[in-house]
N, C-alpha and C. Protein backbone atom coordinates (compact mmCIF):
# COMPACT_ATOMS: atom_id res chain seq x y z
N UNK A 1 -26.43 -18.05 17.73
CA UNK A 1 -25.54 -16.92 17.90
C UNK A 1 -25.94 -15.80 16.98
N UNK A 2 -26.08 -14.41 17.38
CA UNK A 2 -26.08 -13.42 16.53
C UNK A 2 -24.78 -12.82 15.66
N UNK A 3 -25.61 -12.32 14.44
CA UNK A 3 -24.38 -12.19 13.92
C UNK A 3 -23.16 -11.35 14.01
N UNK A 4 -23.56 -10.48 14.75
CA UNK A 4 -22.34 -9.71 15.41
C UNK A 4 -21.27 -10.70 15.95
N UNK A 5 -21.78 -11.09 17.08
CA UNK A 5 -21.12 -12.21 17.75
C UNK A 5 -19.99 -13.05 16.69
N UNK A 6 -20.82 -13.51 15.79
CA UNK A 6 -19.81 -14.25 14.97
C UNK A 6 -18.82 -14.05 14.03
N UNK A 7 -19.35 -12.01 13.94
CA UNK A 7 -18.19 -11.39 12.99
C UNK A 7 -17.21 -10.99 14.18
N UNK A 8 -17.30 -10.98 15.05
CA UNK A 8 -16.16 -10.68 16.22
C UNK A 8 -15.75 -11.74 16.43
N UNK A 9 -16.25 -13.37 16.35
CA UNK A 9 -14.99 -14.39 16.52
C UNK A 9 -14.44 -14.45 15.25
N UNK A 10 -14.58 -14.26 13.72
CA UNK A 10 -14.37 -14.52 13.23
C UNK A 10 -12.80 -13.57 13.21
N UNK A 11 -13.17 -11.86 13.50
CA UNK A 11 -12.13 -11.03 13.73
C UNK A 11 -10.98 -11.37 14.60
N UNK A 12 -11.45 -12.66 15.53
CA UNK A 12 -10.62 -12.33 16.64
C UNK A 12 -9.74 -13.87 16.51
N UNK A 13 -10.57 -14.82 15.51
CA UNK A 13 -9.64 -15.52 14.85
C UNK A 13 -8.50 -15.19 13.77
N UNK A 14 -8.66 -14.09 12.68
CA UNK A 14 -8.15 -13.56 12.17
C UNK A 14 -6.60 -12.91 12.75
N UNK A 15 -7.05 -11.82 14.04
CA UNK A 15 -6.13 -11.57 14.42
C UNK A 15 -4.89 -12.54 15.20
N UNK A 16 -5.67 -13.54 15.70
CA UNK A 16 -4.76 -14.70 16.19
C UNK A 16 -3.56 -15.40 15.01
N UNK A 17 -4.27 -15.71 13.88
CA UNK A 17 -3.44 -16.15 12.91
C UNK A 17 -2.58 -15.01 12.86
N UNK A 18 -2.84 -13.58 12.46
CA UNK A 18 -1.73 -12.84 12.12
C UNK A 18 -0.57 -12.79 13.68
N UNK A 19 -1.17 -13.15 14.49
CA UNK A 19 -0.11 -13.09 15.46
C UNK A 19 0.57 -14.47 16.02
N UNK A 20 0.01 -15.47 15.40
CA UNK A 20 0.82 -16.59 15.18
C UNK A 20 2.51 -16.46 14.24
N UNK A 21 1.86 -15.80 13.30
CA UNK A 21 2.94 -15.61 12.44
C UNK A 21 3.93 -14.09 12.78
N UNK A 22 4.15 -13.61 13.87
CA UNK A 22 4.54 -12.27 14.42
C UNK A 22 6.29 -13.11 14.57
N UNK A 23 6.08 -14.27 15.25
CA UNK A 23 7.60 -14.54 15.67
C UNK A 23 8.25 -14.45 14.30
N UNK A 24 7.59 -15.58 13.36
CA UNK A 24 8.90 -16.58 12.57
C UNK A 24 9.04 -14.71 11.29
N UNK A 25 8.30 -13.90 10.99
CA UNK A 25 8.05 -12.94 9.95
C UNK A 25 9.03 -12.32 10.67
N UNK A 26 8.48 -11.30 11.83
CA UNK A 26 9.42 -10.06 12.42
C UNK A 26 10.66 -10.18 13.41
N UNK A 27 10.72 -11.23 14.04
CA UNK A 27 11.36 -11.37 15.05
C UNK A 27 12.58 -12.50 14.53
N UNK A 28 12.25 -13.45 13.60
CA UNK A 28 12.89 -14.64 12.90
C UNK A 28 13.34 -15.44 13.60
N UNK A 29 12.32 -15.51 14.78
CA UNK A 29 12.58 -16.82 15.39
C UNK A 29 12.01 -17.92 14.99
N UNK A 30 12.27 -18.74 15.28
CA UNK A 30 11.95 -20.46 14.53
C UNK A 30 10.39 -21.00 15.44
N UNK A 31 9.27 -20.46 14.99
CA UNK A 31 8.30 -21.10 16.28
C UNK A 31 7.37 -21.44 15.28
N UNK A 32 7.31 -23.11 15.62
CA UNK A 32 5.61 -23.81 15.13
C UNK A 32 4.56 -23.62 15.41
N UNK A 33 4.30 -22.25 16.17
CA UNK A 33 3.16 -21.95 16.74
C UNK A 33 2.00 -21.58 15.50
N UNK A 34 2.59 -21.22 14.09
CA UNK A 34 2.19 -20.46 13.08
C UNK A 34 1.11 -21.97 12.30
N UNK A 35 1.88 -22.90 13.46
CA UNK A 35 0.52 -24.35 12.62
C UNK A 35 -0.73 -24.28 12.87
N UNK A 36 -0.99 -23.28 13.68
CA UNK A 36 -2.16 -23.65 14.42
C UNK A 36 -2.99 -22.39 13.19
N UNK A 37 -2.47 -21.53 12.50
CA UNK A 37 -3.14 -21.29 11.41
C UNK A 37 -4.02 -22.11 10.63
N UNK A 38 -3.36 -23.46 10.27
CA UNK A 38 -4.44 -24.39 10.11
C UNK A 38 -5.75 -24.79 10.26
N UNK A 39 -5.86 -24.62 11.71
CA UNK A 39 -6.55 -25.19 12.61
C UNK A 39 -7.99 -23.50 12.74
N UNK A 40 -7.26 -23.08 13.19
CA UNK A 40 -8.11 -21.53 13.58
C UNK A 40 -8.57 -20.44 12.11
N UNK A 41 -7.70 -20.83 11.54
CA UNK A 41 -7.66 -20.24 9.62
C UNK A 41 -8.88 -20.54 9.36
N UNK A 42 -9.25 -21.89 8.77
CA UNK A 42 -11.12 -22.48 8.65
C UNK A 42 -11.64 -21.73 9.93
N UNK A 43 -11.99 -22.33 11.03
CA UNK A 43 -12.60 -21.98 12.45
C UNK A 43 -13.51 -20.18 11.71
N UNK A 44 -12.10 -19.79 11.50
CA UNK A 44 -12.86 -18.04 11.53
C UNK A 44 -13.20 -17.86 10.17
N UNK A 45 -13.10 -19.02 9.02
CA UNK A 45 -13.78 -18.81 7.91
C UNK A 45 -15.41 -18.83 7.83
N UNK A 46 -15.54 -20.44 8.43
CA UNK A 46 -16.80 -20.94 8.99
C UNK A 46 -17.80 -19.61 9.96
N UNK A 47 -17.41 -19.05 10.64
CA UNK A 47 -17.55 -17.87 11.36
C UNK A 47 -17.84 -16.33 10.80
N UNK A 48 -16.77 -15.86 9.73
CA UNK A 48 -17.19 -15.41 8.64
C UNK A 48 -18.55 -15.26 8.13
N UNK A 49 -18.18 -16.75 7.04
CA UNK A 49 -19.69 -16.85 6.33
C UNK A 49 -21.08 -17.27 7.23
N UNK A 50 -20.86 -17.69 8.58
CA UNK A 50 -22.13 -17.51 9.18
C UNK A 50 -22.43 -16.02 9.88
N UNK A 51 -21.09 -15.63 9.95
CA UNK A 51 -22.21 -13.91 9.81
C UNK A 51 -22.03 -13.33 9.34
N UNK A 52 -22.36 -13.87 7.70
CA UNK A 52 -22.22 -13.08 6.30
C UNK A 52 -21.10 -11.89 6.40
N UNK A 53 -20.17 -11.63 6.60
CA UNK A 53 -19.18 -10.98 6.53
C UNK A 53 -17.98 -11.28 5.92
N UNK A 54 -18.19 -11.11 4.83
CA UNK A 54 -17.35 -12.21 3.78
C UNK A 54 -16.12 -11.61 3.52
N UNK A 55 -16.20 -10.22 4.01
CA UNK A 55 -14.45 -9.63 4.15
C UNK A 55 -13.58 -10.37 4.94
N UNK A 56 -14.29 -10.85 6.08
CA UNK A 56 -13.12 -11.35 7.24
C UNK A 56 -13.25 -12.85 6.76
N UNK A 57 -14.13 -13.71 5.75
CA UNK A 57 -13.83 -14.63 5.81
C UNK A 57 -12.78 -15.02 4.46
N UNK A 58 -13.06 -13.98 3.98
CA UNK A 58 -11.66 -13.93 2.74
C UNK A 58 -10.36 -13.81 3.79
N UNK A 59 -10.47 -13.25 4.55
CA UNK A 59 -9.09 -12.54 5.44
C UNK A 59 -8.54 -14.06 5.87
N UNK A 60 -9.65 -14.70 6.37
CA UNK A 60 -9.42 -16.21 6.80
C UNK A 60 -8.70 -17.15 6.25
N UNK A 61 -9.65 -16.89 5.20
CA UNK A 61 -9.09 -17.68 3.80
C UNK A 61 -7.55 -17.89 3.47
N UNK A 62 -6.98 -16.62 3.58
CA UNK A 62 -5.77 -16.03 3.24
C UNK A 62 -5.13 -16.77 4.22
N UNK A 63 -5.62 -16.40 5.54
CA UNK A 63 -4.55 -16.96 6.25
C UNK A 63 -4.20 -18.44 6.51
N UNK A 64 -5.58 -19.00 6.39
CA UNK A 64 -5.74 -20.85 5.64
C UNK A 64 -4.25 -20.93 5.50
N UNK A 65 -4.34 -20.79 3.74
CA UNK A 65 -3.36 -20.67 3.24
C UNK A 65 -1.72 -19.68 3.23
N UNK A 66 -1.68 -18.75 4.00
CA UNK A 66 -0.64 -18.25 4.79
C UNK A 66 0.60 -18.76 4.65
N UNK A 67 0.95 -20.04 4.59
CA UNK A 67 2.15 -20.83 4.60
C UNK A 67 2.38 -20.78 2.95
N UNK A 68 1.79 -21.12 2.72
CA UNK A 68 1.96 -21.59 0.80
C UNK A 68 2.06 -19.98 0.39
N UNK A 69 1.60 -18.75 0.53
CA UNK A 69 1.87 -17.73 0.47
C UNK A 69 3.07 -16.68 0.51
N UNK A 70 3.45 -17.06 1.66
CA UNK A 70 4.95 -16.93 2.44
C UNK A 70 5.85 -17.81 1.85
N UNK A 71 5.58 -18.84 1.45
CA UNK A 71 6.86 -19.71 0.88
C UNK A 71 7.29 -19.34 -0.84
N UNK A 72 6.10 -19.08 -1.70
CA UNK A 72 5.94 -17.96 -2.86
C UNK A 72 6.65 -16.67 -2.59
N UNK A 73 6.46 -16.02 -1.81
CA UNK A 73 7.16 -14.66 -1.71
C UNK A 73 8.69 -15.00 -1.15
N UNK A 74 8.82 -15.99 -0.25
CA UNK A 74 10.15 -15.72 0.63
C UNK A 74 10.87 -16.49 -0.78
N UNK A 75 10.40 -17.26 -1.34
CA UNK A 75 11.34 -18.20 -2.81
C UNK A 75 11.72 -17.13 -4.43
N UNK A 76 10.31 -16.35 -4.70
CA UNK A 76 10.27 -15.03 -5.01
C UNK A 76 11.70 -14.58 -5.21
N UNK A 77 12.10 -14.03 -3.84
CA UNK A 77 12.94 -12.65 -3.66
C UNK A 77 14.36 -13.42 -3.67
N UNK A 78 14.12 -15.15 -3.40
CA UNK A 78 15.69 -15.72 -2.85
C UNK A 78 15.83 -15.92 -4.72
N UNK A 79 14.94 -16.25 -5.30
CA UNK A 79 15.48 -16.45 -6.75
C UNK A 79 15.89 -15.15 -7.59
N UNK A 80 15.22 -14.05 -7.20
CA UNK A 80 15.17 -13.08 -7.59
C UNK A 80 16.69 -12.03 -7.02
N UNK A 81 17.45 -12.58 -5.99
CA UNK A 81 18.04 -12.45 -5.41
C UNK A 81 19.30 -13.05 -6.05
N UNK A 82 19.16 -13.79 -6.57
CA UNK A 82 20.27 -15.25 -7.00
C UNK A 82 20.09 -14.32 -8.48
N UNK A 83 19.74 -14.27 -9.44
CA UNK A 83 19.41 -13.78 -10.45
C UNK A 83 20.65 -12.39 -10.71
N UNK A 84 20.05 -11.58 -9.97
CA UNK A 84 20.51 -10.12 -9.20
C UNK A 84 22.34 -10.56 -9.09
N UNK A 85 22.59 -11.55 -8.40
CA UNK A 85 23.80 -11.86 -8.12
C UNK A 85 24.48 -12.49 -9.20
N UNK A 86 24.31 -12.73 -9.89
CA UNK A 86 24.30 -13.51 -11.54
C UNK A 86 24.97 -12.41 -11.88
N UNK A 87 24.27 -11.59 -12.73
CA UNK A 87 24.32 -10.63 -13.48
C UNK A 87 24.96 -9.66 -12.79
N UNK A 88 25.63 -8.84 -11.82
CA UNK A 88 26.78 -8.38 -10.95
C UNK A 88 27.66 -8.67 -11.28
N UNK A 89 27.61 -10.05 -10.88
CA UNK A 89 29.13 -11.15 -11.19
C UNK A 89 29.24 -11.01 -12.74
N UNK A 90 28.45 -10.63 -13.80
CA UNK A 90 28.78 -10.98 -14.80
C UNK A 90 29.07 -9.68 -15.40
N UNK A 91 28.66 -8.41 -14.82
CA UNK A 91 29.19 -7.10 -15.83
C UNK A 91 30.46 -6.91 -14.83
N UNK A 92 31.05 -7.67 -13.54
CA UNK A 92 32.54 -7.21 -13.08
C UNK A 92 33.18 -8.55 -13.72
């Protein structure tokens, strides 16, 4: 395969993961479809680094890991949130 070729699957794996994750982020519906990040996350890493395009295989990378990411930020803001509500309650 040339390497064009393989920086366009690698892109077009990329974009799949980010639109795996379109329901449960924007829409907040409940869909396991966002597992298959797993699966396609490597796929377009592997793809990536075989056509040296190591931006999209960082992008990959990211989305690999995507879940563990999202669960950091969404825990983040709920503690940070709880905190916030603490201290309210405590100057009324």
């Amino acid at each position: 395969m040339s390497k064009n070729a393989l920086k366009i699957l690698s892109l077009i794996c990329f974009v799949i993961c980010v639109l795996l994750w379109l329901p449960n982020v924007l829409l907040e519906v409940a869909s396991p479809f966002w597992l298959l990040t797993f699966i396609i996350g490597p796929v377009g890493l592997v793809f990536g680094l075989l056509g040296k395009h190591y931006l999209l295989a960082v992008l990959n990378l990211i989305m690999t890991f995507s879940f563990f990411l999202f669960m950091y930020v969404g825990y983040y803001f709920l503690d940070l949130s709880l905190a916030m509500g603490e201290i309210i309650a405590y100057l009324y």
